[in-house]
N, C-alpha and C. Protein backbone atom coordinates (compact mmCIF):
# COMPACT_ATOMS: atom_id res chain seq x y z
N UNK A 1 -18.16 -13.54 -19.76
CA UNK A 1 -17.82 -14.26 -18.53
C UNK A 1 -16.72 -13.51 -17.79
N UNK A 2 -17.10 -13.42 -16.32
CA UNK A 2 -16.13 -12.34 -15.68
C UNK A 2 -14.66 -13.56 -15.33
N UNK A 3 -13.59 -12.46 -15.69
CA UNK A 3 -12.49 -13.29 -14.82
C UNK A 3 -12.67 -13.49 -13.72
N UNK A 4 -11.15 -14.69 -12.86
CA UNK A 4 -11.06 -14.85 -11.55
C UNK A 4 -10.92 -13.63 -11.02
N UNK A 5 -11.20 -13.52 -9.37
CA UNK A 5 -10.32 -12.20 -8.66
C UNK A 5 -9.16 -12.14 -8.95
N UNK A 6 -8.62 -10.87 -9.03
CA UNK A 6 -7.50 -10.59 -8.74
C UNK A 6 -6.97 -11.27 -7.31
N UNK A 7 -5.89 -11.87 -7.46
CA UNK A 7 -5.52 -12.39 -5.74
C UNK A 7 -4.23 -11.14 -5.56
N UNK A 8 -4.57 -10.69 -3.82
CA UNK A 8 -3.63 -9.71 -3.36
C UNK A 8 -2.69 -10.41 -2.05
N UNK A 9 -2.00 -9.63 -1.83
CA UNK A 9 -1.26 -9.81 -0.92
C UNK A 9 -1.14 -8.52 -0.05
N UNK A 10 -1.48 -8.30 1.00
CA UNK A 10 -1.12 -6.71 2.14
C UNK A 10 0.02 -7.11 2.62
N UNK A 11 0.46 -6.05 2.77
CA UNK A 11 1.97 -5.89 3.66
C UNK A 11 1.81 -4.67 5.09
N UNK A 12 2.03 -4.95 6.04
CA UNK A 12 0.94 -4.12 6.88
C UNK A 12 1.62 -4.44 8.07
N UNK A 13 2.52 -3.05 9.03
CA UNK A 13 3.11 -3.20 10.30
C UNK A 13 2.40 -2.62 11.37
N UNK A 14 1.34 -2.04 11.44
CA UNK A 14 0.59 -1.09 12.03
C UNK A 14 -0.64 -1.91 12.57
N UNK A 15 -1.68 -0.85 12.26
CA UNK A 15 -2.94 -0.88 12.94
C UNK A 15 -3.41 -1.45 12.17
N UNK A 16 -3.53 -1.34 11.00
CA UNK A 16 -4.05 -1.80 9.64
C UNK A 16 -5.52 -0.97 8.76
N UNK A 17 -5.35 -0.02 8.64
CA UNK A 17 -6.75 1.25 8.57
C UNK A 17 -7.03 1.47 7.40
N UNK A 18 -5.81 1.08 6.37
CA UNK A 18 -5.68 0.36 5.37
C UNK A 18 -6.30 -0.74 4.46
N UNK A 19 -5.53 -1.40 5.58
CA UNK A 19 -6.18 -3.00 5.25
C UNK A 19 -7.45 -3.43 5.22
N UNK A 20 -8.15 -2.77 6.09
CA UNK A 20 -9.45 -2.52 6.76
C UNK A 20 -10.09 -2.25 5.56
N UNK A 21 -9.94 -0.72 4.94
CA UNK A 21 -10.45 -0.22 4.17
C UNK A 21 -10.91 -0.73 2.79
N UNK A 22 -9.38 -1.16 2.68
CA UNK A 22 -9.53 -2.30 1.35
C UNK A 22 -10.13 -3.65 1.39
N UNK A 23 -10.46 -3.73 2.54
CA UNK A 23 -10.87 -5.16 2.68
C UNK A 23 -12.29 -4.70 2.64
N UNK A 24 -12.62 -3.92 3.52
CA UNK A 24 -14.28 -3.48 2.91
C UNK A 24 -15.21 -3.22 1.85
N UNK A 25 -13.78 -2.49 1.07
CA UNK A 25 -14.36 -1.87 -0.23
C UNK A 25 -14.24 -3.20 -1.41
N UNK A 26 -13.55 -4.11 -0.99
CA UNK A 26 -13.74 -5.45 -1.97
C UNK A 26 -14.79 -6.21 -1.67
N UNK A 27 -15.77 -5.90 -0.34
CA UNK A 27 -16.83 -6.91 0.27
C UNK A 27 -17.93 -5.92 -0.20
N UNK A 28 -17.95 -4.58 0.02
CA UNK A 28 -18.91 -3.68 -0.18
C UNK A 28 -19.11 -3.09 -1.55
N UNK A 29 -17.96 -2.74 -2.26
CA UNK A 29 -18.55 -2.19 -3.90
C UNK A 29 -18.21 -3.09 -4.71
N UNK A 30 -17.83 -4.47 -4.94
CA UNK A 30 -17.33 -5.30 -5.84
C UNK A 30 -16.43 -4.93 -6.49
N UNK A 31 -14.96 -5.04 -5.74
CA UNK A 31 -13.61 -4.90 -6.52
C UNK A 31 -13.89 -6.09 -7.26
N UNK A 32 -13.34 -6.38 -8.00
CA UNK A 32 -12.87 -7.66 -8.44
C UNK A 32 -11.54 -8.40 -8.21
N UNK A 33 -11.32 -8.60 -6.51
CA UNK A 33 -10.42 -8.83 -6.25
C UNK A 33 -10.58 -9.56 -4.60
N UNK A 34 -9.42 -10.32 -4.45
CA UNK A 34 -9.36 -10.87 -3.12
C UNK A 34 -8.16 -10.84 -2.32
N UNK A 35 -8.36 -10.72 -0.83
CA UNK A 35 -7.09 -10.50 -0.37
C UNK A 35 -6.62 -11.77 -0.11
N UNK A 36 -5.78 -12.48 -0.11
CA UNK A 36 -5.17 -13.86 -0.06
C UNK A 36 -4.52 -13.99 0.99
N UNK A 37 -3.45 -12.80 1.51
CA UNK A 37 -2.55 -13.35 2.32
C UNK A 37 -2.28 -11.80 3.03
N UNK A 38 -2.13 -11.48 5.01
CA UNK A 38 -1.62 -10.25 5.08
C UNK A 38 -0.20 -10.84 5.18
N UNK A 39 1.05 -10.10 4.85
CA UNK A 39 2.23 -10.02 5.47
C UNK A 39 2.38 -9.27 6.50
N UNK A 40 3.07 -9.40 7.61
CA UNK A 40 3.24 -8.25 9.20
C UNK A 40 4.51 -8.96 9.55
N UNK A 41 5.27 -7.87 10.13
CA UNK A 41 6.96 -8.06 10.42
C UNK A 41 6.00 -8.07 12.19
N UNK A 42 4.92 -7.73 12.27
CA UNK A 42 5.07 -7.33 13.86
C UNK A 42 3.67 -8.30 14.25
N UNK A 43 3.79 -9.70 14.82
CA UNK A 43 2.87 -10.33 15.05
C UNK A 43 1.96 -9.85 15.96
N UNK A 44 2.53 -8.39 16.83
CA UNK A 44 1.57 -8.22 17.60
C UNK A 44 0.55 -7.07 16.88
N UNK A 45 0.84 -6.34 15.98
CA UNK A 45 0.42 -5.69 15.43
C UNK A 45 -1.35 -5.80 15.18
N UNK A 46 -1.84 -4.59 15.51
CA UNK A 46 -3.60 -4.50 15.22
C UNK A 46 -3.78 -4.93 14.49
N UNK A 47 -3.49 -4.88 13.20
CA UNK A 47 -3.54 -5.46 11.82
C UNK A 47 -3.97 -7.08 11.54
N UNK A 48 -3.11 -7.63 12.46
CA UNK A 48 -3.32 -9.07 12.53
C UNK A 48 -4.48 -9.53 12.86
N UNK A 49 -4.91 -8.94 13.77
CA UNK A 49 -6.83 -8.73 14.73
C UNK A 49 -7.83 -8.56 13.52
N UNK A 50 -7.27 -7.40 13.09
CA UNK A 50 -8.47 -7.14 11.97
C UNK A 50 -8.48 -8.43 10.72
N UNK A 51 -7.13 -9.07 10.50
CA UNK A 51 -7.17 -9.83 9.26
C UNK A 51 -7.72 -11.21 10.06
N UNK A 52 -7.72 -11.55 11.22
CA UNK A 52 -8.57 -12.68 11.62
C UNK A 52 -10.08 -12.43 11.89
N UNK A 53 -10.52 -11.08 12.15
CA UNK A 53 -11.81 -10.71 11.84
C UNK A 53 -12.41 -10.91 10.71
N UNK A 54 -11.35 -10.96 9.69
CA UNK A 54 -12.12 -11.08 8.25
C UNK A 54 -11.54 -12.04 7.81
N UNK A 55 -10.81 -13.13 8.32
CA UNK A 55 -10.42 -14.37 7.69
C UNK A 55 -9.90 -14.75 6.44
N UNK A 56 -8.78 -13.78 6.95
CA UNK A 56 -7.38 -13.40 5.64
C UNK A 56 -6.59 -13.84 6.38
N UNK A 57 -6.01 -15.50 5.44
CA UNK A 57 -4.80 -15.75 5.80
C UNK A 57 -3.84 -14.90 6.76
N UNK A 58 -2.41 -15.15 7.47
CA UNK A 58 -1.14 -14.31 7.80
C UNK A 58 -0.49 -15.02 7.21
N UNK A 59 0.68 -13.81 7.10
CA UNK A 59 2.14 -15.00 7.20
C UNK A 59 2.62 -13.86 8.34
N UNK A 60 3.12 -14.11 9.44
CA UNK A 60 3.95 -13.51 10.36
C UNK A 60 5.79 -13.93 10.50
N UNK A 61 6.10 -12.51 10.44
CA UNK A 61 8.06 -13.08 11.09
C UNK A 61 8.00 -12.30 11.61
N UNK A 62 9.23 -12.67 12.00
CA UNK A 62 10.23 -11.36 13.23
C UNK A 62 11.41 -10.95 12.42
N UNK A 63 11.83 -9.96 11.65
CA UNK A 63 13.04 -9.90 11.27
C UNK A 63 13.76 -10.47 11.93
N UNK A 64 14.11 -9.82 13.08
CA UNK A 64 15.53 -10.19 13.95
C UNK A 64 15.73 -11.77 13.63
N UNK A 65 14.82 -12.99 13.30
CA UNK A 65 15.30 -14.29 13.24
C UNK A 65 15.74 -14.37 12.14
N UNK A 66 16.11 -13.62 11.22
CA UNK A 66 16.65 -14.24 10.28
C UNK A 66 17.93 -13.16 9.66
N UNK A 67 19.11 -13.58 9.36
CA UNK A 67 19.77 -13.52 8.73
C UNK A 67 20.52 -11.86 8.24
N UNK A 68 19.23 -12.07 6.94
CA UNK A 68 19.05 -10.94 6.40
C UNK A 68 17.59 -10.33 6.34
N UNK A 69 17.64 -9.07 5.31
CA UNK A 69 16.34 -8.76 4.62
C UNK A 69 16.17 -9.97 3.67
N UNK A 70 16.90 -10.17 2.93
CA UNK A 70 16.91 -10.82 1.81
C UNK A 70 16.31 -12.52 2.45
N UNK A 71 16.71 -12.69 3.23
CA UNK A 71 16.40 -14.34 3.94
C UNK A 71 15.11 -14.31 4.05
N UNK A 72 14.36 -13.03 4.48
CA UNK A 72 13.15 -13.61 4.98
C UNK A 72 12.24 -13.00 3.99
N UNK A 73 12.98 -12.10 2.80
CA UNK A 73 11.83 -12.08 1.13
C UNK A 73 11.74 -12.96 0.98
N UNK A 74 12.82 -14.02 0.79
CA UNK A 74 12.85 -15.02 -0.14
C UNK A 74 11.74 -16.10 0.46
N UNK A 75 12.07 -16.33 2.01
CA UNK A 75 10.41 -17.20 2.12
C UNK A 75 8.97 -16.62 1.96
N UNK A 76 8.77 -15.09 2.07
CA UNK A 76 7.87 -14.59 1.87
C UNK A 76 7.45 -14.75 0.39
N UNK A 77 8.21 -14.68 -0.69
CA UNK A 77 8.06 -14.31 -2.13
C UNK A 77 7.51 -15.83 -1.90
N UNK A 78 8.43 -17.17 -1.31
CA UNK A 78 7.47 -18.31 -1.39
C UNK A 78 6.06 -18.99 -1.36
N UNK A 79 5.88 -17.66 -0.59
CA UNK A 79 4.23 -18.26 0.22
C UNK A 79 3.34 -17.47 -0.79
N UNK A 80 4.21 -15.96 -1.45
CA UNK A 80 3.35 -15.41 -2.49
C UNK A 80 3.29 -16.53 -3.56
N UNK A 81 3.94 -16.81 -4.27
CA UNK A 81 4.14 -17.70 -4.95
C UNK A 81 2.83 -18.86 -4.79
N UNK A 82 3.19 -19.64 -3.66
CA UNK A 82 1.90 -20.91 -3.43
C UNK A 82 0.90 -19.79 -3.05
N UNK A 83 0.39 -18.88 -2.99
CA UNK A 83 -1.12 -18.17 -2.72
C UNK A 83 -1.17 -17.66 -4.06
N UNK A 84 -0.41 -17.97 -5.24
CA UNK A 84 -0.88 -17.13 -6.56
C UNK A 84 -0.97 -15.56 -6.51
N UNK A 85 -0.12 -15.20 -5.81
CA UNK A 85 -0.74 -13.33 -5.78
C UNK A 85 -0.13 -13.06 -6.37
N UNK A 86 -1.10 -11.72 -7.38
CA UNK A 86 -0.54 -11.03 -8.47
C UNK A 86 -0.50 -9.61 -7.85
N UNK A 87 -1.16 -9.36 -6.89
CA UNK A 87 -0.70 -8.03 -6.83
C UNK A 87 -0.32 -7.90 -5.30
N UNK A 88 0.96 -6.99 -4.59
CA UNK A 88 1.12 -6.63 -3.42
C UNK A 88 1.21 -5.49 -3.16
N UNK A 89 0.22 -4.85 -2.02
CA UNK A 89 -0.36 -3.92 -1.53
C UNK A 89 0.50 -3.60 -0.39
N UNK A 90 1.07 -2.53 -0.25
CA UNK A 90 1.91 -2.19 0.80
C UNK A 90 1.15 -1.06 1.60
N UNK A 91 0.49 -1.27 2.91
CA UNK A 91 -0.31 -0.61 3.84
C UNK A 91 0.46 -0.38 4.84
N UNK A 92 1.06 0.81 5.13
CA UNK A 92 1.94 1.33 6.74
C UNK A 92 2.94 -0.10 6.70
N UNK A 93 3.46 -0.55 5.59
CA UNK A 93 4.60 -1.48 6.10
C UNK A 93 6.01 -1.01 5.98
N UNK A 94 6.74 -1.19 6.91
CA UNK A 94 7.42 -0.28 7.73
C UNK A 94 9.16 -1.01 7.35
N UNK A 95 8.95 -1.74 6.61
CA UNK A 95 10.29 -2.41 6.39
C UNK A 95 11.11 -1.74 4.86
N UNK A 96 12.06 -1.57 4.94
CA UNK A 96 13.09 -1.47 3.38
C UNK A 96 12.91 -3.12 2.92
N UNK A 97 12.69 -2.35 1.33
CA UNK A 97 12.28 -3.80 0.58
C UNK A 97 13.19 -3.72 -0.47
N UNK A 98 13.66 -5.49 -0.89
CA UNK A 98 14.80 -5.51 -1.58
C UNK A 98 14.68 -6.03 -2.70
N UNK A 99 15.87 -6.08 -3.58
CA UNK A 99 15.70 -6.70 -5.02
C UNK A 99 14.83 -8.26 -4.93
N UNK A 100 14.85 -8.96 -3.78
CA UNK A 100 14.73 -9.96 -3.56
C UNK A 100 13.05 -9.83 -4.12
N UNK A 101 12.22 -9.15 -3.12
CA UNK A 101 10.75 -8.41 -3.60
C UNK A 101 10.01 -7.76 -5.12
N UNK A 102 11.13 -6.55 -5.28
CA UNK A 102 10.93 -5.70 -6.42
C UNK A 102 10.74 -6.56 -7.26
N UNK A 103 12.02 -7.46 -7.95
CA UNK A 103 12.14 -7.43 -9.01
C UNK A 103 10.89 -8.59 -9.43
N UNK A 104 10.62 -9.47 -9.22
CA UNK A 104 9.88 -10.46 -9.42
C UNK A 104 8.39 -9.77 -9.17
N UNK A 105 8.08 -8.54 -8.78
CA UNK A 105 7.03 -7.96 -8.39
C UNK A 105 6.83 -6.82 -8.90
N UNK A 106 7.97 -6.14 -9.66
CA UNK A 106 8.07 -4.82 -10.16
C UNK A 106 6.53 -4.67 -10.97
N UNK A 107 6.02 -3.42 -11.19
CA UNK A 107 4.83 -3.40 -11.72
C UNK A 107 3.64 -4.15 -10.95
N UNK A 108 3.56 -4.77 -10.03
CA UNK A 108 2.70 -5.63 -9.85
C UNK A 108 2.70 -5.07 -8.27
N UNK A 109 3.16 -4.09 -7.90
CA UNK A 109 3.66 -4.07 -6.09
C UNK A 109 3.41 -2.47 -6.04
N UNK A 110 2.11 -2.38 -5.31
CA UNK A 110 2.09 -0.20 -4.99
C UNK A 110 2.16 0.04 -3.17
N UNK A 111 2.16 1.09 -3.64
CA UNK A 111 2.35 1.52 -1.78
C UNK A 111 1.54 2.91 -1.98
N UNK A 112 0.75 3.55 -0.99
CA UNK A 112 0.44 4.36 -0.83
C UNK A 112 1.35 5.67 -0.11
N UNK A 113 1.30 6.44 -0.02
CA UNK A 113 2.18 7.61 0.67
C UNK A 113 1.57 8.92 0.97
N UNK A 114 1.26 9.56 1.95
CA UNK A 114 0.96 10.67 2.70
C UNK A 114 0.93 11.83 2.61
N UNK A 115 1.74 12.41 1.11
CA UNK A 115 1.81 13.45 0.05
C UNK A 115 1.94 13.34 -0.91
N UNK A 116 1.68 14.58 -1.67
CA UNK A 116 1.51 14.69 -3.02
C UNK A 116 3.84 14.22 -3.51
N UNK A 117 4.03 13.24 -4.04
CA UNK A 117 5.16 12.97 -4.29
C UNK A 117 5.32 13.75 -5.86
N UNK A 118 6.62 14.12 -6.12
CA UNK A 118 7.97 13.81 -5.44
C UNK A 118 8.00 14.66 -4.38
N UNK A 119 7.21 15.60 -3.70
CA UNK A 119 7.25 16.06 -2.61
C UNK A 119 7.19 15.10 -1.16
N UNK A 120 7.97 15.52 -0.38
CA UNK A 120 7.61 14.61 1.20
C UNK A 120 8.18 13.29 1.10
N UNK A 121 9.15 12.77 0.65
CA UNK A 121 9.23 11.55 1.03
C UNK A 121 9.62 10.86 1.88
N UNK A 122 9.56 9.77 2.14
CA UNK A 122 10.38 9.01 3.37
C UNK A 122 8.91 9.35 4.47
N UNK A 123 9.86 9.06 5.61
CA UNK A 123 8.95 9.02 7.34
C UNK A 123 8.54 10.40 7.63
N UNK A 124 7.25 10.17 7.89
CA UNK A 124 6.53 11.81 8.84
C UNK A 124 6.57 12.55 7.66
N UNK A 125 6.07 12.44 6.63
CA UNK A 125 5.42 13.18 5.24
C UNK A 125 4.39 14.20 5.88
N UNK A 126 3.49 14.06 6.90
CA UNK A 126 2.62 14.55 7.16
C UNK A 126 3.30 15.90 7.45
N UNK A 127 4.05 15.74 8.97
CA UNK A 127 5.14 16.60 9.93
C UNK A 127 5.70 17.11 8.59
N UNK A 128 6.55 16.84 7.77
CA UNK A 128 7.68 17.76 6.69
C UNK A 128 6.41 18.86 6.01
N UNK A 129 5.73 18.05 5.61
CA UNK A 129 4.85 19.49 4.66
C UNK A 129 4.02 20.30 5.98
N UNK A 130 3.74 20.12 6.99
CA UNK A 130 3.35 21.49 8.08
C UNK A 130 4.43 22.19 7.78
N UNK A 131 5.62 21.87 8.35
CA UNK A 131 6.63 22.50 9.04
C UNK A 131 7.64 23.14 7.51
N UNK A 132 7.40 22.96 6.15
CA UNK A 132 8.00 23.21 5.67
C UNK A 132 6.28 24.61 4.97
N UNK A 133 5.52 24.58 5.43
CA UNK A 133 4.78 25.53 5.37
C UNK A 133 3.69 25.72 3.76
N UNK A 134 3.94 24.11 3.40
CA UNK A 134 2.71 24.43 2.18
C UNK A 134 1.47 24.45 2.49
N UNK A 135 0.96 25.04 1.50
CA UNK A 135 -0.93 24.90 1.76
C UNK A 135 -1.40 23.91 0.96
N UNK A 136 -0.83 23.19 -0.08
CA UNK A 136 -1.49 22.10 -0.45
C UNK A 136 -0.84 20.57 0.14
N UNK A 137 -1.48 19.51 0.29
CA UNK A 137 -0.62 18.29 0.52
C UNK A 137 -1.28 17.46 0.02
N UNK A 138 -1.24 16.09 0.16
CA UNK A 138 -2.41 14.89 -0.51
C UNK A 138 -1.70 13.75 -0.03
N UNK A 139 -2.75 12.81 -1.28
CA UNK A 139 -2.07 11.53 -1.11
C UNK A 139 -1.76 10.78 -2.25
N UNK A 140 -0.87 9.85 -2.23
CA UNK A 140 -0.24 9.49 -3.69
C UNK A 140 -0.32 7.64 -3.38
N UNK A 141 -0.77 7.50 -4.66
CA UNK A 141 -0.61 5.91 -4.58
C UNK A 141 0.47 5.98 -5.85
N UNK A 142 1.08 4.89 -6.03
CA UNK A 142 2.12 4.83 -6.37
C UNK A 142 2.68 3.34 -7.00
N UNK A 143 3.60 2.76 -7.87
CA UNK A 143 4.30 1.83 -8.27
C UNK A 143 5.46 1.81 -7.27
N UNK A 144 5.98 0.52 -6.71
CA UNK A 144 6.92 0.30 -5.96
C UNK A 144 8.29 0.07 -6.97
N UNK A 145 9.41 0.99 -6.86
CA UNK A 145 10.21 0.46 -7.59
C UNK A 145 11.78 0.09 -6.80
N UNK A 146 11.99 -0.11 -5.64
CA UNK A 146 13.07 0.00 -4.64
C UNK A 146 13.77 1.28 -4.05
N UNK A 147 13.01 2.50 -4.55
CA UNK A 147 14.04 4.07 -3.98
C UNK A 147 12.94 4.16 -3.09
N UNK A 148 12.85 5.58 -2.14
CA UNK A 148 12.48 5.98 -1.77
C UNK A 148 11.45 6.57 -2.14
N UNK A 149 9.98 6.12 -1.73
CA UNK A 149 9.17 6.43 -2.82
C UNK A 149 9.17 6.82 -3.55
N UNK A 150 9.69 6.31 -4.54
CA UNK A 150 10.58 6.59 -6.24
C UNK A 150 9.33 6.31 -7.46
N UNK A 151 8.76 5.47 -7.22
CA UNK A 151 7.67 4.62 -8.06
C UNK A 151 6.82 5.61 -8.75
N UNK A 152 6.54 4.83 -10.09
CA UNK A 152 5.85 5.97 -11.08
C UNK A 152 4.56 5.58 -10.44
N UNK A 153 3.50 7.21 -10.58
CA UNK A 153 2.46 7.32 -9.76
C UNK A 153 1.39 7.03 -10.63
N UNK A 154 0.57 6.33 -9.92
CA UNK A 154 -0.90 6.10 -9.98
C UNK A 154 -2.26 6.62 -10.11
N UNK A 155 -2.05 7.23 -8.78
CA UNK A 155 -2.77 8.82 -8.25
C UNK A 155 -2.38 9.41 -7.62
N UNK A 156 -2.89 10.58 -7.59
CA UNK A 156 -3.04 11.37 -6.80
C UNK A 156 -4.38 12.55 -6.34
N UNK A 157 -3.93 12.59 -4.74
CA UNK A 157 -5.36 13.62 -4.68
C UNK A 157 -5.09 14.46 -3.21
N UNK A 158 -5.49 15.85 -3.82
CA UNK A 158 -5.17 17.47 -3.12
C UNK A 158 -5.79 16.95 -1.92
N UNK A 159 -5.47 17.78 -0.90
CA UNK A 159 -5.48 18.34 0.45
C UNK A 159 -5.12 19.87 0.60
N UNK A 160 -6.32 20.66 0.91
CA UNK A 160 -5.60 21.87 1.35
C UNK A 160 -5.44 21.76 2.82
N UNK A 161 -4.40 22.75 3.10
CA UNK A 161 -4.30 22.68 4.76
C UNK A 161 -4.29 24.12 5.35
N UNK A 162 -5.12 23.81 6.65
CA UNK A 162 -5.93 24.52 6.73
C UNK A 162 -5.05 26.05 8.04
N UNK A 163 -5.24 26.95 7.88
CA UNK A 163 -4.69 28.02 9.16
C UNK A 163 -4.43 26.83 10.06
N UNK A 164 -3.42 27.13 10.66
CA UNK A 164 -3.02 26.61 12.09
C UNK A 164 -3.70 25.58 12.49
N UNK A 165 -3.50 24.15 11.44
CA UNK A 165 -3.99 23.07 11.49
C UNK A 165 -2.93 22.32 12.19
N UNK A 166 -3.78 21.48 12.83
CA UNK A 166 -2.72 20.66 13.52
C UNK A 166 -1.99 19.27 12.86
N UNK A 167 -0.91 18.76 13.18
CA UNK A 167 -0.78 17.62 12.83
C UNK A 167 -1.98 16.12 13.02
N UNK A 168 -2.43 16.36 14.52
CA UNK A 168 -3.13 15.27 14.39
C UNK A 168 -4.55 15.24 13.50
N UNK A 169 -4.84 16.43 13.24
CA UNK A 169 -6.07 16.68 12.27
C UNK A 169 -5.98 16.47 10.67
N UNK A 170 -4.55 16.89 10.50
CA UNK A 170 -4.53 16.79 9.20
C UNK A 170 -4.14 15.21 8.91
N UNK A 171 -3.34 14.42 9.73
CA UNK A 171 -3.41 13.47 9.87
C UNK A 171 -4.37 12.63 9.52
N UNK A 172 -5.56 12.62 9.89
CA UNK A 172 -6.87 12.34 10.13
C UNK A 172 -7.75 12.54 8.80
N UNK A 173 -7.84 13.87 8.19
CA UNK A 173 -8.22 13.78 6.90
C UNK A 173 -7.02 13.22 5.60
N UNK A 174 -5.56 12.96 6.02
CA UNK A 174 -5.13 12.61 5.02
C UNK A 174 -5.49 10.80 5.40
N UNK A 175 -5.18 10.75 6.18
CA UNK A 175 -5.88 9.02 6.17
C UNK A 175 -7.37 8.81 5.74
N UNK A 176 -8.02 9.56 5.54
CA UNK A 176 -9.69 9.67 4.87
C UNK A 176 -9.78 9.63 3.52
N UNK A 177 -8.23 10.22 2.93
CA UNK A 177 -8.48 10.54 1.91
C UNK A 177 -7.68 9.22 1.22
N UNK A 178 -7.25 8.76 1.73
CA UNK A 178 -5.92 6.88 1.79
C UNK A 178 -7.11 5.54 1.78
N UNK A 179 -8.16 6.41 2.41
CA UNK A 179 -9.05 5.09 2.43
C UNK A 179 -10.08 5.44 1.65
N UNK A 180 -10.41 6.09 0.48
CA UNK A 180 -10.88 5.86 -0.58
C UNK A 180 -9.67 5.74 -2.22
N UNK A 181 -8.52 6.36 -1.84
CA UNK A 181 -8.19 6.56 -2.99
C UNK A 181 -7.28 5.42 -3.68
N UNK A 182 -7.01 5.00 -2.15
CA UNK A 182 -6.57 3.24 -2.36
C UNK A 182 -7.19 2.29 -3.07
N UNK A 183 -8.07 2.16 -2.57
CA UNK A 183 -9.02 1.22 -3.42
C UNK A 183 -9.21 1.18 -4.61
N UNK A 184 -9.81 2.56 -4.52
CA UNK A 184 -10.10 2.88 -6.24
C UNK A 184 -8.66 2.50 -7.09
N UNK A 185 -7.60 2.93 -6.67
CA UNK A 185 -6.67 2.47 -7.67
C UNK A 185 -6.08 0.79 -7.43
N UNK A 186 -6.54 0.12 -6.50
CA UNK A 186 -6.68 -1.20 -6.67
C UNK A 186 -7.89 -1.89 -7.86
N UNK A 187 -9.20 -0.83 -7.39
CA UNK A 187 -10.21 -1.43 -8.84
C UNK A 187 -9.66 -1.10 -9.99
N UNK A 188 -8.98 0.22 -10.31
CA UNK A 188 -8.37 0.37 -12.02
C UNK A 188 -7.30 -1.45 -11.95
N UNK A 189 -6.49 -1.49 -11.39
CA UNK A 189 -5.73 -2.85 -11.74
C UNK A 189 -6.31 -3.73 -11.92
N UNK A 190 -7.52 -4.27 -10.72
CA UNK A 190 -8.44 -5.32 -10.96
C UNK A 190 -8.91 -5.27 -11.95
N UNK A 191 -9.29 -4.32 -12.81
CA UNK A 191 -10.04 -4.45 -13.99
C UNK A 191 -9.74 -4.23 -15.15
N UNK A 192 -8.25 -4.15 -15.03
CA UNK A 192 -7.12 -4.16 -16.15
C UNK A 192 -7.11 -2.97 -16.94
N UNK A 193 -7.34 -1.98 -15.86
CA UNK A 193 -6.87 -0.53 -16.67
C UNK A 193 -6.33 0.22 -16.57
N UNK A 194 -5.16 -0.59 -16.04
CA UNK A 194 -3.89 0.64 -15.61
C UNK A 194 -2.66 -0.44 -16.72
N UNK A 195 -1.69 0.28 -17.55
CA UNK A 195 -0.31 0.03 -18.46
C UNK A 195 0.43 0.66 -17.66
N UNK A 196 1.65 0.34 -17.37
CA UNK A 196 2.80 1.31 -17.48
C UNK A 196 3.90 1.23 -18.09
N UNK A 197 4.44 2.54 -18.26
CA UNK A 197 5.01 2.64 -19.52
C UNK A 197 6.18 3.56 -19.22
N UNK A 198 7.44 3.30 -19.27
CA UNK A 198 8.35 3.65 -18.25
C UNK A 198 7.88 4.36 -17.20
N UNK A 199 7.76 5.58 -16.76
CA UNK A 199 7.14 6.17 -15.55
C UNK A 199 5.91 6.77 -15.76
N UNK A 200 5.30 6.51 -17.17
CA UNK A 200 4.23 7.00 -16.95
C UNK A 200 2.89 5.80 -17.12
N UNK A 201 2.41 6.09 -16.22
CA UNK A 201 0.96 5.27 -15.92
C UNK A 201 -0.12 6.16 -16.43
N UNK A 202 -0.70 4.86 -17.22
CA UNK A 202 -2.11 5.04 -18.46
C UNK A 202 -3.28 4.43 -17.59
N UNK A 203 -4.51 5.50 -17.40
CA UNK A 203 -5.54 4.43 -17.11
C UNK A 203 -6.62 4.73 -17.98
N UNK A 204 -7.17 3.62 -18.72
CA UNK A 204 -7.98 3.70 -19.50
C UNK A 204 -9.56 3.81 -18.54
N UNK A 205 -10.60 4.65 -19.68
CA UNK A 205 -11.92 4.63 -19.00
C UNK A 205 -12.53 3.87 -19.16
């Protein structure tokens, strides 16, 4: 007898290409998983469009109304809480996240990122590896642990780059390569085959 879905949570300030993706690949190859709830700091955000296209809950704020960071985890962690989500998916969300988040989520919370890490971190990963002149780059999914994409990794997967490639191209295939490799490491969790074990992550076959 199969378990329940996995219930998720997105975190998503953008367009959502992401969200999209993962939301497809749970309707189209049978993750064993559901998205429950998006989070968006930016109500106007594309993202929101697409999650009422597919009739995924929101929760929407505005930072600026509240306080702190910490003020407006703490109602967010609430609503995770009453939606049961075990796992949170961080898609282009654009906010610093605090103990308030981590800790109650540690292990249970990934983010994707735009290079092969510990290379590139932080904003414009894409822009640093042109301009710092490698030929390989990728993409890394990852464990959220509060540094700068600090989190012990998940996956990863190559990109070569190409003669006098441009940013917006490579751009373009590294987001191609975000919207399969995401998923897939959402199905290893859904199906309970990822441990971790101080920084190193086990996935069984």
């Amino acid at each position: 007898m199969k378990g329940a879905p996995l219930r998720i949570a997105v975190f998503a300030s953008g367009s959502g290409s992401n969200f999209q993706a993962l939301a497809e690949a749970i309707r189209d190859t049978g993750i064993p998983a559901e998205i429950k709830l998006l989070v968006c700091d930016k109500p106007a955000a594309k993202v929101v469009e697409r999650a009422e296209k597919l009739g995924v809950p929101t929760f929407l704020f505005r930072p600026k109304e509240y306080p702190s960071r910490e003020a407006y985890e703490t109602e967010i962690v609430k609503r995770l809480t009453a939606e049961g989500v075990e796992l949170i998916v961080l898609a282009g969300y654009m906010r610093l996240i605090t103990d308030v988040l981590v800790k109650p989520y540690y292990g249970r919370m990934i983010n994707v990122h735009p290079a092969l890490l510990p290379a590139f971190p932080g904003v414009h990963a894409i822009r640093q590896a042109l301009d710092y002149g490698v030929k390989l780059t990728g993409v890394t999914v990852h464990f959220v642990d509060g540094g700068m994409d600090s989190g012990p990794i998940i996956a990863q997967r190559s990109i070569e780059i190409g003669e006098g490639e441009t940013e917006e191209a490579l751009t373009e295939r590294v987001h191609a390569v975000e919207h399969e490799l995401y998923p897939q490491a959402v199905r290893w969790i859904a199906e309970g085959r990822v441990s971790l074990d101080g920084r190193q992550v086990r996935i069984r076959g």
